[in-house]
Structures are given as structure tokens and as C-alpha cells.
N, C-alpha and C. Protein backbone atom coordinates (compact mmCIF):
# COMPACT_ATOMS: atom_id res chain seq x y z
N UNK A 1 -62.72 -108.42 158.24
CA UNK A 1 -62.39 -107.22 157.50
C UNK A 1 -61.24 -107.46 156.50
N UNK A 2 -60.02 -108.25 156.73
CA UNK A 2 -59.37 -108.39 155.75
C UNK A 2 -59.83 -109.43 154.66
N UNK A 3 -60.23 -109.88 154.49
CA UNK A 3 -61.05 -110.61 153.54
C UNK A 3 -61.67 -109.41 152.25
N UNK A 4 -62.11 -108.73 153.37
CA UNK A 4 -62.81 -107.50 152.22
C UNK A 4 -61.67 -106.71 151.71
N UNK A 5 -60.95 -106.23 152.32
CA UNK A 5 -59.44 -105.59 151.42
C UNK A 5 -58.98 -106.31 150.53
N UNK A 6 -58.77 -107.68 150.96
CA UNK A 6 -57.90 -108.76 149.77
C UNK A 6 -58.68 -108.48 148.82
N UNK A 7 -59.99 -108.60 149.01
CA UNK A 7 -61.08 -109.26 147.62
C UNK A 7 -61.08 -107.24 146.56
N UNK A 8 -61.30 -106.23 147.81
CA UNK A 8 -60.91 -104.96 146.63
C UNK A 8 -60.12 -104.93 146.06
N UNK A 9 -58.81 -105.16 146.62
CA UNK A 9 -57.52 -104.64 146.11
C UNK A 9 -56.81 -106.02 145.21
N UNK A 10 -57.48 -107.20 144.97
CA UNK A 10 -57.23 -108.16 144.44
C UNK A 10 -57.97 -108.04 143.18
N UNK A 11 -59.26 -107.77 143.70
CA UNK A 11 -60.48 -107.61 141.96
C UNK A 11 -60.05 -106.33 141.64
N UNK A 12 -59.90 -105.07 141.97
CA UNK A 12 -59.38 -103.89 141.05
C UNK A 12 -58.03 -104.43 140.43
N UNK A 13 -57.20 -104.96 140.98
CA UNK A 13 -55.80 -105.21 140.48
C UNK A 13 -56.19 -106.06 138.87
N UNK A 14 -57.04 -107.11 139.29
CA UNK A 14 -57.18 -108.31 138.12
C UNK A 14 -57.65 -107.73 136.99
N UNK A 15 -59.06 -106.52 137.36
CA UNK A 15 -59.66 -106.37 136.04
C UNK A 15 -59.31 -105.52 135.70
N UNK A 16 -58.08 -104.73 135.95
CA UNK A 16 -57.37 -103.46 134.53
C UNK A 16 -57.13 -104.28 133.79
N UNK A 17 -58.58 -103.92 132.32
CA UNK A 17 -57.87 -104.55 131.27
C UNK A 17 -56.48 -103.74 130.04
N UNK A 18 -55.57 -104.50 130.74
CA UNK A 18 -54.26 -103.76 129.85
C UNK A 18 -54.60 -103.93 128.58
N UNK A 19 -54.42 -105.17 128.29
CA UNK A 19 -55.11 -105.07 126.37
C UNK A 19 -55.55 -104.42 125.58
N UNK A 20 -57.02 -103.89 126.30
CA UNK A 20 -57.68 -103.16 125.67
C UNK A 20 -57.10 -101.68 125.87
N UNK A 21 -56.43 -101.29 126.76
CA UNK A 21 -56.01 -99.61 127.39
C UNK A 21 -54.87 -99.86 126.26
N UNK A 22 -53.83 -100.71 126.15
CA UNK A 22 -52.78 -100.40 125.34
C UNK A 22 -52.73 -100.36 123.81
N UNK A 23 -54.27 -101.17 123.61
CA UNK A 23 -54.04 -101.34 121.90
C UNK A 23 -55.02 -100.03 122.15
N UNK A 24 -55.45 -99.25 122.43
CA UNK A 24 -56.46 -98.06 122.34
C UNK A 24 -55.26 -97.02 122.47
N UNK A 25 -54.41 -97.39 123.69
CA UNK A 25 -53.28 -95.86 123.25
C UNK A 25 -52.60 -95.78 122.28
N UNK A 26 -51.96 -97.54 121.48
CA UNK A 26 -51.48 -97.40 120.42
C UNK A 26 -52.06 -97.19 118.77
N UNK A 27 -53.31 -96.87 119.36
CA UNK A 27 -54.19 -96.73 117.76
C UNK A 27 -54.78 -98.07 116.89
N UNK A 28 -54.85 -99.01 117.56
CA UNK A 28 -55.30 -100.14 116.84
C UNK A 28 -56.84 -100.23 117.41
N UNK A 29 -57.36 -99.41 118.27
CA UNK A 29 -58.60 -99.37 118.48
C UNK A 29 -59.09 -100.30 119.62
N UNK A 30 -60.71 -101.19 119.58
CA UNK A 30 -60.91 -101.42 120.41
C UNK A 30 -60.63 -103.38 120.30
N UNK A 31 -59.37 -103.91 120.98
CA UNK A 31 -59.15 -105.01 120.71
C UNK A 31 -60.25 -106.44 120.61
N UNK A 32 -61.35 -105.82 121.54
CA UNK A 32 -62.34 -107.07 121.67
C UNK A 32 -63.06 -107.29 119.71
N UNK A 33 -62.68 -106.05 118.94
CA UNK A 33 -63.59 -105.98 118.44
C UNK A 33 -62.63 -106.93 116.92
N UNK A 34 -61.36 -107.45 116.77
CA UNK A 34 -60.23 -107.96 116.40
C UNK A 34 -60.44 -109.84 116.80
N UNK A 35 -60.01 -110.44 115.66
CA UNK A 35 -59.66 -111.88 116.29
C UNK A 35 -60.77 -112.49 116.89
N UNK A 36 -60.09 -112.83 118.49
CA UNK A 36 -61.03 -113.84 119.47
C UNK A 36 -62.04 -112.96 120.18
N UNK A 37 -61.86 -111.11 119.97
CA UNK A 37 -62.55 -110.57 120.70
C UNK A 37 -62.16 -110.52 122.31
N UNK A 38 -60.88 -111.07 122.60
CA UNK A 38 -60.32 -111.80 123.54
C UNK A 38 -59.75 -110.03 123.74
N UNK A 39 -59.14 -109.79 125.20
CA UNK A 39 -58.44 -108.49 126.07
C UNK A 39 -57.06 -109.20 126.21
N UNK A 40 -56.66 -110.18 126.04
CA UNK A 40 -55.75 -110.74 126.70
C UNK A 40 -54.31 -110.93 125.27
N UNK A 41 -53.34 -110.93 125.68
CA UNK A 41 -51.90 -110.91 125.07
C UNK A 41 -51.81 -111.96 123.49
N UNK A 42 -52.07 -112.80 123.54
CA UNK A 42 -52.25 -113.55 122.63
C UNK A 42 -53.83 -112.34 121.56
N UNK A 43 -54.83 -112.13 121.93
CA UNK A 43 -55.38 -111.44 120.63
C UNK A 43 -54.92 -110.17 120.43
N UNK A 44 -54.09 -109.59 121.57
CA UNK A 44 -53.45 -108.27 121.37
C UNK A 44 -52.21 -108.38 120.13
N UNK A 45 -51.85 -109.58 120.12
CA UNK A 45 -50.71 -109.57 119.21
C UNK A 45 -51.78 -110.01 117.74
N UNK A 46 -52.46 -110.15 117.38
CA UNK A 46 -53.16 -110.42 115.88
C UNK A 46 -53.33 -108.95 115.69
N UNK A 47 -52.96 -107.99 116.18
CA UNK A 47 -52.90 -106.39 115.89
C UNK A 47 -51.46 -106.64 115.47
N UNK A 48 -50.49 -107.20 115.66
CA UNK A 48 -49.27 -107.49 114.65
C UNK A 48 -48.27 -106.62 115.17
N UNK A 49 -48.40 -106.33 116.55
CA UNK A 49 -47.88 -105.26 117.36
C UNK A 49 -47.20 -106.13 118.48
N UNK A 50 -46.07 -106.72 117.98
CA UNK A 50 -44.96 -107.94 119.32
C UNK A 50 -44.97 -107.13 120.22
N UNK A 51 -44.65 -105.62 120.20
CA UNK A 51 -44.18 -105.32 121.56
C UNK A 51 -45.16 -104.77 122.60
N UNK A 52 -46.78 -104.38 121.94
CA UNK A 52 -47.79 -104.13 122.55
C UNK A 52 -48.28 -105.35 123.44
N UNK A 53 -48.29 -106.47 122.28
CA UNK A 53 -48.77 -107.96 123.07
C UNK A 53 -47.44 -108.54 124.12
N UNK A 54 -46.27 -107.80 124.44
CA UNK A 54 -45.35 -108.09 125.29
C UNK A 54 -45.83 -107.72 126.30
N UNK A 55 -46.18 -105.82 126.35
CA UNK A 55 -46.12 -105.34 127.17
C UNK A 55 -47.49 -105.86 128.13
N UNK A 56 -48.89 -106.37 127.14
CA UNK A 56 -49.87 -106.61 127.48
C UNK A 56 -49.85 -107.61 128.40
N UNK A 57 -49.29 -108.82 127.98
CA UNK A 57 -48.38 -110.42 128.88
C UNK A 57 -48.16 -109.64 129.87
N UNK A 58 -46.93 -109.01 129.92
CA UNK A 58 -46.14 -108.65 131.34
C UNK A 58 -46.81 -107.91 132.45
N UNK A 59 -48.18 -106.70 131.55
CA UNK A 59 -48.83 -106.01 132.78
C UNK A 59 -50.04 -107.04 133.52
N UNK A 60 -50.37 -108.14 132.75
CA UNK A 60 -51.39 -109.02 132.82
C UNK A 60 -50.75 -109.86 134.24
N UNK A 61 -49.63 -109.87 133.39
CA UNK A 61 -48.72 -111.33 134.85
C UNK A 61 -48.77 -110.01 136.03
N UNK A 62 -48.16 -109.41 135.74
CA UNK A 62 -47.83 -108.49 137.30
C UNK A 62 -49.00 -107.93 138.11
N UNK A 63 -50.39 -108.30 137.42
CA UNK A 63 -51.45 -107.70 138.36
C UNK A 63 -51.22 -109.05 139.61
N UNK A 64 -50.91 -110.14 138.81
CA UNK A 64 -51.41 -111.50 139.75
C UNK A 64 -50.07 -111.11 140.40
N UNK A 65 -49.17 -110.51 140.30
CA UNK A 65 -47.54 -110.76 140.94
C UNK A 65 -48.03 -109.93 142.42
N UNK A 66 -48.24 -108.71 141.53
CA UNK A 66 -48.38 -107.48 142.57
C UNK A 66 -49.65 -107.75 143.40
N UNK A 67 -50.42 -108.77 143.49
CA UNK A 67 -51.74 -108.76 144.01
C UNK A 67 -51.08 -110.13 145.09
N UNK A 68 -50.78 -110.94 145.10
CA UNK A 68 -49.92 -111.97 145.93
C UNK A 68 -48.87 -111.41 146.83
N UNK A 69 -47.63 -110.71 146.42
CA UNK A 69 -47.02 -109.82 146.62
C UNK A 69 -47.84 -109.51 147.92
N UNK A 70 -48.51 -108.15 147.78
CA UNK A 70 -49.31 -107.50 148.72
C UNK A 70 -49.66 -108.31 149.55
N UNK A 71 -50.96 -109.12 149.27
CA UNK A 71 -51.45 -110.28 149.95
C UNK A 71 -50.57 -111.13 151.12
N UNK A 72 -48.99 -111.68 150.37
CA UNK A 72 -48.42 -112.02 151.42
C UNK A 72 -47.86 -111.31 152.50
N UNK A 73 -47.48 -110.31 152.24
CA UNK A 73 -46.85 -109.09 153.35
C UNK A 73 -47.81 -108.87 154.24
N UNK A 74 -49.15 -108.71 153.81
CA UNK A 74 -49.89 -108.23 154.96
C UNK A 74 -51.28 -109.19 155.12
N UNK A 75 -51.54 -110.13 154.87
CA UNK A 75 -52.83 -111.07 154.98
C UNK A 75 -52.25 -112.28 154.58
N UNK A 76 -51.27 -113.01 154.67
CA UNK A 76 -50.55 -114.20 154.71
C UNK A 76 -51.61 -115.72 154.21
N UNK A 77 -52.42 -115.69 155.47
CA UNK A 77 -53.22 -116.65 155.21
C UNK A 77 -54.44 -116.35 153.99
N UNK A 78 -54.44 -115.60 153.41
CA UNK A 78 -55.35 -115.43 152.23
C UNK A 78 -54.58 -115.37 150.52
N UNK A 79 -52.93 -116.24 150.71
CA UNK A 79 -52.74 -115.65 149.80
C UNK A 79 -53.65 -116.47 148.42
N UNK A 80 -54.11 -118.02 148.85
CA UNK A 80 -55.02 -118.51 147.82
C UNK A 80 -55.90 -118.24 147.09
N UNK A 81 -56.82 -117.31 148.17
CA UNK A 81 -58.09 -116.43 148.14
C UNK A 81 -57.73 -115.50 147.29
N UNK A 82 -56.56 -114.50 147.59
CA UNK A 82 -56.06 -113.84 146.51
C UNK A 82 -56.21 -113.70 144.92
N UNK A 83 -55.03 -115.22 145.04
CA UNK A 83 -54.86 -115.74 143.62
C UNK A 83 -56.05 -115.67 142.64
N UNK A 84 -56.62 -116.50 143.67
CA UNK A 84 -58.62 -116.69 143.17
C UNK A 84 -59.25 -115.11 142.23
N UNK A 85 -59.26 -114.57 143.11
CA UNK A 85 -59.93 -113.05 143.07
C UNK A 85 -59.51 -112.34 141.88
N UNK A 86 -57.91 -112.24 141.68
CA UNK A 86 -57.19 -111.52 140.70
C UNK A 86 -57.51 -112.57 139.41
N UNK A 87 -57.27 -113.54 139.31
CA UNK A 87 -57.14 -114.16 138.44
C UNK A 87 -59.01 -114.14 137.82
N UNK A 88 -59.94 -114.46 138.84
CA UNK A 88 -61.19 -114.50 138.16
C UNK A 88 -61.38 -112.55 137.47
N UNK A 89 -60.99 -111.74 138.64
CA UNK A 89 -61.12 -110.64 137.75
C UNK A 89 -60.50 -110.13 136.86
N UNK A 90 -59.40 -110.99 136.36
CA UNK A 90 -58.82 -110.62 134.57
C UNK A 90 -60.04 -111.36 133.99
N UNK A 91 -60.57 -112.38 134.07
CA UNK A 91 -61.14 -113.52 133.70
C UNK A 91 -62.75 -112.65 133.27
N UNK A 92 -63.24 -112.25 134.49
CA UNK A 92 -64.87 -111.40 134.37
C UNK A 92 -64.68 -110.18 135.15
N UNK A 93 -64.19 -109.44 134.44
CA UNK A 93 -63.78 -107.47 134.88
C UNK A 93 -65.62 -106.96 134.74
N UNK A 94 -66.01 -106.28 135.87
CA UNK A 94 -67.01 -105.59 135.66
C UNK A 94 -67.15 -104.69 134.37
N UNK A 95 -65.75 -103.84 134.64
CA UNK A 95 -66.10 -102.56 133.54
C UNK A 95 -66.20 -103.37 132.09
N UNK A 96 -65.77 -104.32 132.38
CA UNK A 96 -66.41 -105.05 130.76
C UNK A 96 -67.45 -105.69 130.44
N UNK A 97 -68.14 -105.67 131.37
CA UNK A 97 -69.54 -106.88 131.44
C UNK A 97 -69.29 -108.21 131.45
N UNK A 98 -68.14 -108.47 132.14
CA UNK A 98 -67.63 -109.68 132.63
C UNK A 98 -66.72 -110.71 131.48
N UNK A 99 -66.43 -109.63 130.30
CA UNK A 99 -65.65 -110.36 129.65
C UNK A 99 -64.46 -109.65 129.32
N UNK A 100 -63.57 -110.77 130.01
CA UNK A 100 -61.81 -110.45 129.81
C UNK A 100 -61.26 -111.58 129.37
N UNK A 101 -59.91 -111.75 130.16
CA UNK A 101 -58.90 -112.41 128.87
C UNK A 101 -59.05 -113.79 129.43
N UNK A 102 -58.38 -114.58 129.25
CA UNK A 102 -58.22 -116.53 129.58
C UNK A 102 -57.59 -116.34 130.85
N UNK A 103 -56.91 -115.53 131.74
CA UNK A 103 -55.98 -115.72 132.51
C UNK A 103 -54.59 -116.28 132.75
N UNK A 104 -54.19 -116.64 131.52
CA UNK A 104 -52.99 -117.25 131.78
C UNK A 104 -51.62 -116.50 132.01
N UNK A 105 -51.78 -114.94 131.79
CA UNK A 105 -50.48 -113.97 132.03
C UNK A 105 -50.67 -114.12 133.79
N UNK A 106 -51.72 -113.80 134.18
CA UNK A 106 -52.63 -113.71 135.40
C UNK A 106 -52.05 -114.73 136.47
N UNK A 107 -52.15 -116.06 135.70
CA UNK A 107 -52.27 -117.19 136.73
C UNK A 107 -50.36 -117.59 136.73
N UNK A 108 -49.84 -116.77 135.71
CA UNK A 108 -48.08 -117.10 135.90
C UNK A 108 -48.10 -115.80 136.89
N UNK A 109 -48.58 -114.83 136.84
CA UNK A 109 -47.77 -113.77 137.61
C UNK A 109 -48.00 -114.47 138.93
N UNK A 110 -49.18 -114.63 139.59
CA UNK A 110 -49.51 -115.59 140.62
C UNK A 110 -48.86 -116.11 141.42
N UNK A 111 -48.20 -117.27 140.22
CA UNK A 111 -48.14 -118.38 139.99
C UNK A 111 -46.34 -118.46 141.18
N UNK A 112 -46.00 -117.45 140.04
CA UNK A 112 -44.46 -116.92 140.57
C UNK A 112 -44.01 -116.46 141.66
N UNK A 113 -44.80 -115.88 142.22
CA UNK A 113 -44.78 -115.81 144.03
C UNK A 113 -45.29 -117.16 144.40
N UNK A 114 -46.35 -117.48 144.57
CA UNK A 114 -46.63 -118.55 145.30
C UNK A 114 -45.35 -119.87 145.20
N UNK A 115 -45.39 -120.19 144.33
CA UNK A 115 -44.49 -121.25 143.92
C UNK A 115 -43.35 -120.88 142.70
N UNK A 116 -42.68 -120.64 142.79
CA UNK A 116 -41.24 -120.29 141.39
C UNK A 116 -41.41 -121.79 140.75
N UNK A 117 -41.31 -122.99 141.74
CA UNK A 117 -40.97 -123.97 140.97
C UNK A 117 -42.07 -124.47 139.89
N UNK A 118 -43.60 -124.31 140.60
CA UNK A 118 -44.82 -124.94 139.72
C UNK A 118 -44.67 -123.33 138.75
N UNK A 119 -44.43 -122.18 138.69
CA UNK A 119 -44.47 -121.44 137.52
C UNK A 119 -43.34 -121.53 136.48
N UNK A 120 -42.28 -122.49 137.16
CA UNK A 120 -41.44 -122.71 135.97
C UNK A 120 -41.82 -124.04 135.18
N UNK A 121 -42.64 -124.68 135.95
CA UNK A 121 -43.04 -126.06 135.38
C UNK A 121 -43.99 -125.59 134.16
N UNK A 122 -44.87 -124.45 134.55
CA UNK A 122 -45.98 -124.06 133.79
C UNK A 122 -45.36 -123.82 132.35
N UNK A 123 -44.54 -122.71 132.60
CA UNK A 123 -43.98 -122.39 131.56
C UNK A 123 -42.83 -122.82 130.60
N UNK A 124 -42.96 -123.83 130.97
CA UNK A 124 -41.34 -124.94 130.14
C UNK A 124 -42.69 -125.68 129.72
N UNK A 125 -43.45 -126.11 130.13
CA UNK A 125 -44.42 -127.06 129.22
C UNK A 125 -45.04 -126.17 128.07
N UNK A 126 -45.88 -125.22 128.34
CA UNK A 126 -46.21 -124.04 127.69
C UNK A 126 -45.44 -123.54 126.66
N UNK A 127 -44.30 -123.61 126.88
CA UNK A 127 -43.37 -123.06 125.85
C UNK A 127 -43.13 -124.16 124.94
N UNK A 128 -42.70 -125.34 125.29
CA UNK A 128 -42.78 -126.92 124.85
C UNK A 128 -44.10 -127.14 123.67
N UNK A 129 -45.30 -126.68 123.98
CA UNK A 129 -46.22 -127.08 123.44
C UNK A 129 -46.38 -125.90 122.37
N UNK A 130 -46.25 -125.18 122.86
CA UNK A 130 -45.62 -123.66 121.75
C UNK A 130 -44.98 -124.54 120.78
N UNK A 131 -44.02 -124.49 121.11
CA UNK A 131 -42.93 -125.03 119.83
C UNK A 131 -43.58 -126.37 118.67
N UNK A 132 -43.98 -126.82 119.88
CA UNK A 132 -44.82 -128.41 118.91
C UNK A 132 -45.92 -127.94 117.97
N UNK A 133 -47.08 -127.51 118.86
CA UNK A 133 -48.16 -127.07 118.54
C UNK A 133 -48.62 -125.67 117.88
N UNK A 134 -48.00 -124.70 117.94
CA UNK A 134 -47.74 -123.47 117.72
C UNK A 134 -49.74 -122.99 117.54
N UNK A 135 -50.32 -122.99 119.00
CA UNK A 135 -51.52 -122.37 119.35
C UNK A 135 -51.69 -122.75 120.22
N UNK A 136 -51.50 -121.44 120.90
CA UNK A 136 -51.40 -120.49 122.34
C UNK A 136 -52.66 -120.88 122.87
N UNK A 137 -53.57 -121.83 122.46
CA UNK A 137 -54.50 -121.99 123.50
C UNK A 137 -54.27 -123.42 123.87
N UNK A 138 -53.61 -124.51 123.12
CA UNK A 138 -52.88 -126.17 123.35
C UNK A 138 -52.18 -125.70 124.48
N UNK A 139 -51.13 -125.00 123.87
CA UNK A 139 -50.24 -125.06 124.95
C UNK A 139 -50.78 -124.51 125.90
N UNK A 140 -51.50 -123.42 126.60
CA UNK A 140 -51.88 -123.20 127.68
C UNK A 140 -52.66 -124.16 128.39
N UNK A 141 -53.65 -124.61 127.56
CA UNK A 141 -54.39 -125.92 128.01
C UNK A 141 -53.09 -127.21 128.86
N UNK A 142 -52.65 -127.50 127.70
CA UNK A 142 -51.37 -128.76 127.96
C UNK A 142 -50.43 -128.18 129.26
N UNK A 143 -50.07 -126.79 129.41
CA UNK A 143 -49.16 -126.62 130.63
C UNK A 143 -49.87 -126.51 131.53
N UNK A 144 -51.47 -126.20 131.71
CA UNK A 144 -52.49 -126.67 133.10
C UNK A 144 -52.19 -127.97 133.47
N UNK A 145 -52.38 -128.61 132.51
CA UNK A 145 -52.16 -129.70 132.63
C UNK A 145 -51.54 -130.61 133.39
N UNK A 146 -50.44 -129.95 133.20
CA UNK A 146 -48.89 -130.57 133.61
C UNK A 146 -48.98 -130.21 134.82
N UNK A 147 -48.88 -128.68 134.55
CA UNK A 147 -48.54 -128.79 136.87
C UNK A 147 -49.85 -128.82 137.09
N UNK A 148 -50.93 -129.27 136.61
CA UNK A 148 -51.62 -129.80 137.92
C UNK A 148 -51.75 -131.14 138.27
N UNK A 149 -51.31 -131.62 137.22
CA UNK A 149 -50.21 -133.68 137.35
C UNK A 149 -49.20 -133.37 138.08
N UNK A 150 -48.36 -132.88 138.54
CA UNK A 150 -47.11 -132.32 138.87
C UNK A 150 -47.71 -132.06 140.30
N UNK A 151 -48.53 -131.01 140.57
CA UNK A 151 -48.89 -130.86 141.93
C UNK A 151 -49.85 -131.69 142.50
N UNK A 152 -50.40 -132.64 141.96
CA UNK A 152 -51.50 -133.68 142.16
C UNK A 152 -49.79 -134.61 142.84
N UNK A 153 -49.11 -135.11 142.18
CA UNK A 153 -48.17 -136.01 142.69
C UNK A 153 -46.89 -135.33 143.40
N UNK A 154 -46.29 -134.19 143.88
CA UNK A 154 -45.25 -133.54 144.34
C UNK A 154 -45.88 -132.58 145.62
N UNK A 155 -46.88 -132.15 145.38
CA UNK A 155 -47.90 -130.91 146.60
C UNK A 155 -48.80 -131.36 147.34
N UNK A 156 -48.55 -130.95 148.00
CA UNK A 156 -50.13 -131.05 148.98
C UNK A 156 -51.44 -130.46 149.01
N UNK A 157 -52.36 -130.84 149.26
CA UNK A 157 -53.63 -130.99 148.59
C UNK A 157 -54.02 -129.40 148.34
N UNK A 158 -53.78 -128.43 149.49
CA UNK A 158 -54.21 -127.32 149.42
C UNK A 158 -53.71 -126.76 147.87
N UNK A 159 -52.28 -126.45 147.90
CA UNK A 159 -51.77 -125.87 146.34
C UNK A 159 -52.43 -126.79 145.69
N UNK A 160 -52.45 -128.02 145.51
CA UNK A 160 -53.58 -129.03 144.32
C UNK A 160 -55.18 -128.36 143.90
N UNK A 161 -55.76 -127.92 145.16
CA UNK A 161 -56.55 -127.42 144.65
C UNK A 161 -57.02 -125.88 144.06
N UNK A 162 -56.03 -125.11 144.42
CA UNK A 162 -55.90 -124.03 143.68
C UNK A 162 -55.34 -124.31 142.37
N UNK A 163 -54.52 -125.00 142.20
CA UNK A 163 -53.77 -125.37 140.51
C UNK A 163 -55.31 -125.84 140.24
N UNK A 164 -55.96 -126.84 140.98
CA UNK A 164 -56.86 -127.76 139.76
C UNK A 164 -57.81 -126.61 139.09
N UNK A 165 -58.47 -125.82 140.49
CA UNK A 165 -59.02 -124.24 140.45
C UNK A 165 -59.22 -124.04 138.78
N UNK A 166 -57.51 -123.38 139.01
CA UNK A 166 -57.27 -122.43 137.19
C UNK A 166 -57.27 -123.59 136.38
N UNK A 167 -57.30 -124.99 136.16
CA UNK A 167 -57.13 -125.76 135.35
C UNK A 167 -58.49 -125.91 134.87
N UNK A 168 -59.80 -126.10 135.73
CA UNK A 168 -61.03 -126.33 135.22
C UNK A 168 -61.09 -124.84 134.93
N UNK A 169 -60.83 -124.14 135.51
CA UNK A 169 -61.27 -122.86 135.04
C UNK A 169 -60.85 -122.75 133.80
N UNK A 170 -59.42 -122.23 132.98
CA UNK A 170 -59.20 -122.15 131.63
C UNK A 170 -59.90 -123.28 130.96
N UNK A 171 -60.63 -124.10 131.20
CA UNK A 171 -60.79 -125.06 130.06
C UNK A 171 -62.31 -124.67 129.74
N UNK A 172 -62.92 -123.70 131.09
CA UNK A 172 -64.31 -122.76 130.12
C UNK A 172 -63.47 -121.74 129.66
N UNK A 173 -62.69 -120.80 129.74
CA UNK A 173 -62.10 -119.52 129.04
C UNK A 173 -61.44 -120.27 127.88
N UNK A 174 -61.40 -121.00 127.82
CA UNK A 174 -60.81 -121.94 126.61
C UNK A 174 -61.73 -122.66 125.71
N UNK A 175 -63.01 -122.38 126.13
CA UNK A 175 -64.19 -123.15 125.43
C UNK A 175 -64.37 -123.20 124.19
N UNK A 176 -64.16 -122.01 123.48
CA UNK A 176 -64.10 -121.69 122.27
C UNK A 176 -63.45 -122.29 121.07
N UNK A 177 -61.83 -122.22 121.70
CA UNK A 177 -60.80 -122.78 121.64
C UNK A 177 -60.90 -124.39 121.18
N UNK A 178 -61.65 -124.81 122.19
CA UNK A 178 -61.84 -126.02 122.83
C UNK A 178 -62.56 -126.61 121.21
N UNK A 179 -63.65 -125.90 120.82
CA UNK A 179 -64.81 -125.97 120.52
C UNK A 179 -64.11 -126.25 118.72
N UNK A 180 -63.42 -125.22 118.11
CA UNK A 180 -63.15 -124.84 117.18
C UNK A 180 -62.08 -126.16 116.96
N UNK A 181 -61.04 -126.37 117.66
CA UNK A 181 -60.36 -127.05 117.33
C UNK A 181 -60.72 -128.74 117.56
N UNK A 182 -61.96 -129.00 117.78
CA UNK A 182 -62.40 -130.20 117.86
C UNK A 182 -63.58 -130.24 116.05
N UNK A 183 -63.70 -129.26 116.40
CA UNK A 183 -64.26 -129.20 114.66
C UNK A 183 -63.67 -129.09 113.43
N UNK A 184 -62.05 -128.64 113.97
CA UNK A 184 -61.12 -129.08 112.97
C UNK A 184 -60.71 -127.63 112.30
């Protein structure tokens, strides 16, 4: 039975898409229909709205915060399963027909309960590759990267395979990405 609570209260948490609810209250309409077509913080900001695509980041991270959070207080041993659940349902939200954002606000909010240290690793590389690269899909790619080199050589296998998890995972939510910038 708890298995089935984690997986409700983990997939409702993941797939509020904030993106789309906040650029619709702020009048920029329907975000998928903008940019990458993307729900997620990075196409919320090509609406040219910093503090919408802030707020979008921060409610994105805190579904995965508040969904771990929960998870550990009361179902301990599921907090992986968790992670999983929230993070695939930012990723494929029903009410959207299974298309939402890349997960990466998702997989730091997560990220930050489970481990502080692998979400600070995430995000010092991320930010790193920001600065170099300046596109938010390198650097997200490149800071998978890292902590999951980082937890491949410092963690034990279990956290290894949840990091590797979101690592193959963003690199299909990244396909596009992937796709475009190999074509130059």
C-alpha cells in the first residue's frame, strides 16, 4: 500500500506544470506554444519574463523537494522510488499528454534532500558550463555528467544508479537539444 501513496502523491506533485499555469496567469499565454514548446524554466524565460522563469525553476525544484521531503518522513525506504516518480512526472504529466519540461529544476529539488553534497556538485558544474557555454541544455547535460562521474567514483552503487537514472534520462529530454546542436 505505500508504494501506491508514494507513486500518487509523488506523480501529482511532479506533473503541476508551473510553467505553463504561471506564464498563463501572467498573460504571455500558452508557453508550449513559444521557443522549445518546452513547460519548463529555461523556455519560460524566452517570454523575457526573469522573474516568471525564477519563480517557474523554484516551483519546479520544490515539487522534487517537497515530494522527498514527504517520502522521507513517512516511507523512508522509497525515497529513490520517489525521486523516480516526481521527476518522470515533470518529465510526462498526463494532463499534458505526456509532454513536460527536461527535469532538471525537478532532479535539483530532489537532488537536495537526498544528497546536499551531489546537488551542490550538480550545480557548480551547471553553473560552470553556464558561464563557458551559455546553453542551458550543455550545461545541464555536462552537470549530469559530472555527478554521475562523481557518484560512479565517491557513492555507492544504489545513489549511482539513480544519478545514472536522470543522466540517461535527460539525454532523451535533451534529444532535441542534442540533435540541433550536432547540426550546428
Amino acid at each position: 500500500m505505500d508504494i501506491v501513496i508514494v507513486t500518487l502523491y509523488s506523480y501529482i506533485l511532479g506533473s503541476i506544470p508551473f510553467g505553463l499555469i504561471l506564464t498563463r496567469l501572467a498573460g504571455f499565454g500558452d508557453v508550449r506554444k513559444i521557443g522549445s514548446g518546452n513547460i519548463g524554466a529555461t523556455n519560460v524565460l524566452r517570454t523575457g519574463n526573469k522573474f516568471i522563469a525564477a519563480l517557474t525553476l523554484l516551483l519546479d525544484g520544490l515539487k522534487g523537494t517537497l515530494s522527498i521531503f514527504i517520502t522521507i518522513q513517512y516511507f523512508n525506504e522509497l525515497t529513490y522510488y520517489s525521486a523516480v516518480i516526481v521527476f518522470l512526472a515533470h518529465v510526462f504529466p498526463v494532463w499534458l499528454k505526456f509532454k513536460g519540461g527536461k527535469g532538471v529544476a525537478t532532479f535539483i529539488g530532489s537532488l537536495l534532500v537526498i544528497n546536499f553534497y551531489l546537488s551542490a556538485v550538480f550545480i557548480t558544474a551547471w553553473l560552470i558550463m553556464l558561464a563557458i557555454f551559455r546553453i542551458s541544455a550543455v550545461s545541464a547535460l555536462l552537470g549530469y555528467l559530472v555527478v554521475t562521474v562523481t557518484t560512479f567514483i565517491f557513492f555507492d552503487q544504489k545513489i549511482f544508479l539513480l544519478i545514472f537514472f536522470y543522466f540517461i534520462t535527460s539525454i532523451f529530454t535533451h534529444r532535441q537539444n542534442i540533435t540541433s546542436l550536432i547540426k550546428g
